[in-house]
Protein backbone atom coordinates (compact mmCIF):
# COMPACT_ATOMS: atom_id res chain seq x y z
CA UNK A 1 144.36 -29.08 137.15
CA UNK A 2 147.60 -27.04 138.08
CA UNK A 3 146.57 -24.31 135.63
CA UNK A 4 143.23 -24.13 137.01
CA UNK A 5 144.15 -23.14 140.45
CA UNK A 6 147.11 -20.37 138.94
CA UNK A 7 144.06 -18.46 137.29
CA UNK A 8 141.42 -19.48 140.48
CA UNK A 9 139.92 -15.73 140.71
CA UNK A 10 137.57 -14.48 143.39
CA UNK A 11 134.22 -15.16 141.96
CA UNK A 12 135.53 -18.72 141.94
CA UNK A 13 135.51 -18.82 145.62
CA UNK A 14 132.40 -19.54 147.30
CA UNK A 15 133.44 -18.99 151.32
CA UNK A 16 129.27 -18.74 152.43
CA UNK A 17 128.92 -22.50 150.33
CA UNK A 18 132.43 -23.83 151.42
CA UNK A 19 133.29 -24.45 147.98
CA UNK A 20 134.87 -23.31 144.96
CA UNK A 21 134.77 -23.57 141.69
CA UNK A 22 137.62 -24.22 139.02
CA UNK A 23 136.87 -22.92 135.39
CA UNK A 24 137.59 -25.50 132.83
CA UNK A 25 140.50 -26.91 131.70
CA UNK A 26 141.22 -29.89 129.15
CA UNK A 27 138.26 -31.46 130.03
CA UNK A 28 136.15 -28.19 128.60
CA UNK A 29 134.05 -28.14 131.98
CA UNK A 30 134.34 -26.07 135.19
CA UNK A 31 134.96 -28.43 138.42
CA UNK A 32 133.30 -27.56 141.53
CA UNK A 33 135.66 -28.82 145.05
CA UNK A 34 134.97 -28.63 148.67
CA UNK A 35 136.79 -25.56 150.20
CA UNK A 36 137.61 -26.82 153.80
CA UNK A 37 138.09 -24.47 156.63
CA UNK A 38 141.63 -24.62 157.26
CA UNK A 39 142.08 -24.15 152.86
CA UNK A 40 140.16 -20.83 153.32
CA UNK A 41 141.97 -19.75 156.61
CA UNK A 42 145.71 -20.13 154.69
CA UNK A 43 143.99 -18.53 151.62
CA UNK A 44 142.80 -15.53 153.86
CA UNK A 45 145.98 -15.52 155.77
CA UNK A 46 148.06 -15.04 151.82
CA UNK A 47 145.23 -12.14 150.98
CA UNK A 48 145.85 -10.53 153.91
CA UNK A 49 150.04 -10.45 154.79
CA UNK A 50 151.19 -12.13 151.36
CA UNK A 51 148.88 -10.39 148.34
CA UNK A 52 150.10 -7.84 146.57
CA UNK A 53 147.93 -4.98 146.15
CA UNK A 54 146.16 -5.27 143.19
CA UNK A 55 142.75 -4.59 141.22
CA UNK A 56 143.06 -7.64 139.88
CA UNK A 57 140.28 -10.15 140.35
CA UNK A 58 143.03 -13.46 140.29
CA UNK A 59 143.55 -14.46 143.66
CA UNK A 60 147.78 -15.49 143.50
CA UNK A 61 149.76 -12.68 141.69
CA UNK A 62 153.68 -12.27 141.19
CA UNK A 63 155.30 -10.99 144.39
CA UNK A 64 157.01 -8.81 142.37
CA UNK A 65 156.02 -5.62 140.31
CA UNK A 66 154.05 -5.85 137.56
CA UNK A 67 151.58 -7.52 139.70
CA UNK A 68 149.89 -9.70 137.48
CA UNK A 69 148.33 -13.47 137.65
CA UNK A 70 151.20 -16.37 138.12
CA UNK A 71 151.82 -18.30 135.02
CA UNK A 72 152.39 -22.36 135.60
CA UNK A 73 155.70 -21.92 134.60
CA UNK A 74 156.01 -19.55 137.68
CA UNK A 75 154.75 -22.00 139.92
CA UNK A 76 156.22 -24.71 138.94
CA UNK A 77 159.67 -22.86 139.68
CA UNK A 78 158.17 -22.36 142.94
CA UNK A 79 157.05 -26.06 143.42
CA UNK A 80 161.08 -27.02 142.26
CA UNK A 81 162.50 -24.40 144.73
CA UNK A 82 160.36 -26.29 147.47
CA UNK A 83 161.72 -29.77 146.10
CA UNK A 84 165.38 -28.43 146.29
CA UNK A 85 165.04 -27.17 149.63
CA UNK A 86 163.96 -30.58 151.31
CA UNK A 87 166.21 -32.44 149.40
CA UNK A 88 164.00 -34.02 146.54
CA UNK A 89 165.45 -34.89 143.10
CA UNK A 90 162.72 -34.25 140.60
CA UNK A 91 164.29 -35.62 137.38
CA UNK A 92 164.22 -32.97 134.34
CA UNK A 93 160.94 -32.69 132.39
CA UNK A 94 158.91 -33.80 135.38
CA UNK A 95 156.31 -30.97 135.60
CA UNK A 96 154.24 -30.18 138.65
CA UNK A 97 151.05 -33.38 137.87
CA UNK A 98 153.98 -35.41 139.99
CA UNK A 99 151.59 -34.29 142.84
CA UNK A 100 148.49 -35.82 140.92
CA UNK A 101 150.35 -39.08 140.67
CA UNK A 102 151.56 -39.29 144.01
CA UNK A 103 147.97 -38.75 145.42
CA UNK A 104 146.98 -41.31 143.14
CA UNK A 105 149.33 -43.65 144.32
């Protein structure tokens, strides 16, 4: 579901509803989630102060010029620079679903 969210573009988001909807993935049909308040308050806050500008309908783009949609490899980088910084080995080849399992567990 990782992927999903890196291509999430506005017309997924539903703010009136309070949900939004993820286009599909490996399971070859879209998802629709809850979008809780304090979700669409951060994701207002990045649009505002953190969002490149952009024509582009994707909602995350690179911080960096060309402003284009994030790839999963981009944030997974992210996600490892996060691990490093509070001290959390993540053993090689361990991709970003590490949060699926631990929300599993």
């Amino acid at each position: 579901m990782k992927h999903l969210f890196v291509l999430l573009r506005f017309d997924d988001v539903h703010w009136a509803e309070g949900r939004v909807t993820l286009q599909p993935g490996k399971s070859r049909r879209a998802r629709t989630l809850p979008f809780p308040q304090d979700v669409g308050e951060a994701l207002v806050a990045y649009i505002r102060g953190g969002r490149p500008p952009s024509a582009s309908r994707h909602v995350f783009l690179r911080s960096r010029p060309p402003f284009r949609a994030l790839t999963s490899a981009a944030v997974w980088a992210i996600v490892r620079q996060a691990f490093t910084r509070a001290g959390i080995v993540v053993p090689p080849g361990v991709a970003s679903h590490i949060f699926r399992h631990t929300v599993a567990s």
